[in-house]
Protein backbone atom coordinates (compact mmCIF):
# COMPACT_ATOMS: atom_id res chain seq x y z
CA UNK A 1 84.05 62.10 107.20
CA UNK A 2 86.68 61.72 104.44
CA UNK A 3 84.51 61.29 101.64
CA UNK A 4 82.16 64.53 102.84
CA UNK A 5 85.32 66.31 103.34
CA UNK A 6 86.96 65.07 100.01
CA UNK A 7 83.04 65.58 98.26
CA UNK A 8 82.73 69.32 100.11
CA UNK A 9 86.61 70.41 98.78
CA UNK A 10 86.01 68.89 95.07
CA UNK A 11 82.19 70.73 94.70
CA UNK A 12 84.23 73.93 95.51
CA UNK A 13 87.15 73.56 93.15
CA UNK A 14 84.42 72.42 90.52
CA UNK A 15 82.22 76.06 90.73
CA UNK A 16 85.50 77.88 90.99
CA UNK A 17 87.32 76.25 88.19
CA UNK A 18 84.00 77.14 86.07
CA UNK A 19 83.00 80.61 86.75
CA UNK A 20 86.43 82.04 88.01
CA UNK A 21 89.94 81.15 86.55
CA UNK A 22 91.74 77.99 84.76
CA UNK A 23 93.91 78.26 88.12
CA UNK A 24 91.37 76.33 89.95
CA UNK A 25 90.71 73.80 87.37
CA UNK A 26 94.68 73.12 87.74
CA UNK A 27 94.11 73.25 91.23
CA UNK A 28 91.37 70.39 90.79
CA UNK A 29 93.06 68.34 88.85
CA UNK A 30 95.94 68.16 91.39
CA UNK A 31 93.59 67.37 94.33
CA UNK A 32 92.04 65.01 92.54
CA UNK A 33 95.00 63.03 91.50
CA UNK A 34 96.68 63.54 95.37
CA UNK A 35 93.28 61.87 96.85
CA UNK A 36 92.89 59.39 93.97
CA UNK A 37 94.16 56.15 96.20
CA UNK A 38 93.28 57.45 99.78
CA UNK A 39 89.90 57.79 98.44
CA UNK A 40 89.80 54.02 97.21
CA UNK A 41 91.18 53.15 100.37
CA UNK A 42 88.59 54.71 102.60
CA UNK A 43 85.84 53.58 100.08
CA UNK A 44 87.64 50.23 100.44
CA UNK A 45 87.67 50.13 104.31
CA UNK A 46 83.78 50.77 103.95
CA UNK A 47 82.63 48.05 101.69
CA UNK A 48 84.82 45.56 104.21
CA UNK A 49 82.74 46.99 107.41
CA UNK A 50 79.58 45.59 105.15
CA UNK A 51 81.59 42.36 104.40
CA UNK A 52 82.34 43.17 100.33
CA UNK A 53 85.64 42.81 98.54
CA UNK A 54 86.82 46.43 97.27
CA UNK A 55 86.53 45.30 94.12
CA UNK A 56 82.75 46.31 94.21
CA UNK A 57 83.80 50.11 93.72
CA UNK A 58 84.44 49.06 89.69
CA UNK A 59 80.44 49.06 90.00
CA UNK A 60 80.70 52.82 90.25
CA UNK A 61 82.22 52.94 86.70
CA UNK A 62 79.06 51.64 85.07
CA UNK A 63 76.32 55.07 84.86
CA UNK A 64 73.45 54.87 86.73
CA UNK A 65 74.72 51.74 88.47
CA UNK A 66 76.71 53.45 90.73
CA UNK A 67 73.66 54.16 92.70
CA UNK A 68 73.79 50.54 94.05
CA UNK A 69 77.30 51.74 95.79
CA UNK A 70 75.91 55.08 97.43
CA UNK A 71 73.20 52.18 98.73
CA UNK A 72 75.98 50.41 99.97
CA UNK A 73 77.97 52.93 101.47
CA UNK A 74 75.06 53.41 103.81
CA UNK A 75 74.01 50.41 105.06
CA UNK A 76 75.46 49.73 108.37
CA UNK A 77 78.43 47.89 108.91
CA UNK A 78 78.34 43.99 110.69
CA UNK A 79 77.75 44.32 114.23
CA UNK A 80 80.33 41.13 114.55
CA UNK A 81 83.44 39.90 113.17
CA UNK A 82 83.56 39.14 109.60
CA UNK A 83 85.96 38.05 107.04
CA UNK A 84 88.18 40.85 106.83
CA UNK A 85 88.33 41.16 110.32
CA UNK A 86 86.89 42.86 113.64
CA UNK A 87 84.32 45.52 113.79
CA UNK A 88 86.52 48.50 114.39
CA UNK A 89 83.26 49.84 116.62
CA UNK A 90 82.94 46.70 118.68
CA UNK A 91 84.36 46.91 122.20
CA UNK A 92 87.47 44.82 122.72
CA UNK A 93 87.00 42.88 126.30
C-alpha cells in the first residue's frame, strides 16, 4: 500500500507542479527526498518476500529494464521460510 500511496501522492505533486505553481514542484522535491529511503526499504522488504537481495532495485536504474522489477514486485512472495527469514503471512503455531 506504500508504494500506491507514495505513487498516488507523487502523480499529484507532478500535474500540480506543471500546470499550477513552482510551489508544488518545491513541494515535490521535498516529498521525494523525505520518502527516498522508506521507499527502498519497503521495495527492499518486497524483493526479500520473493527471496532477492535488495540490491536488485539498481536494475531499476537501467531504462526499459526496470520492467523486470515491476515483474518482480508482483510475483507472489514464498509460501515458506526463506533466507531472509519467515513469511510474515504464514501462521505462527
Amino acid at each position: 500500500m506504500f508504494a500506491l500511496y507514495n505513487f498516488i501522492i507523487l502523480f499529484i505533486f507532478a500535474i500540480l507542479a506543471n500546470y499550477i505553481s513552482n510551489f508544488f514542484a518545491i513541494i515535490l522535491g521535498l516529498y521525494f527526498i523525505f520518502t527516498f529511503l522508506p521507499n527502498l526499504a519497503v521495495n527492499a522488504r518486497r524483493l526479500h518476500d520473493i527471496n532477492l537481495s535488495g540490491w536488485w532495485q539498481l536494475i531499476g536504474l537501467i531504462p526499459y529494464v526496470y520492467i523486470v522489477l515491476i515483474i518482480l514486485f508482483c510475483l507472489k512472495g514464498n509460501d515458506n521460510a526463506n533466507r531472509f527469514g519467515l513469511n510474515p503471512l504464514q501462521e505462527i503455531e
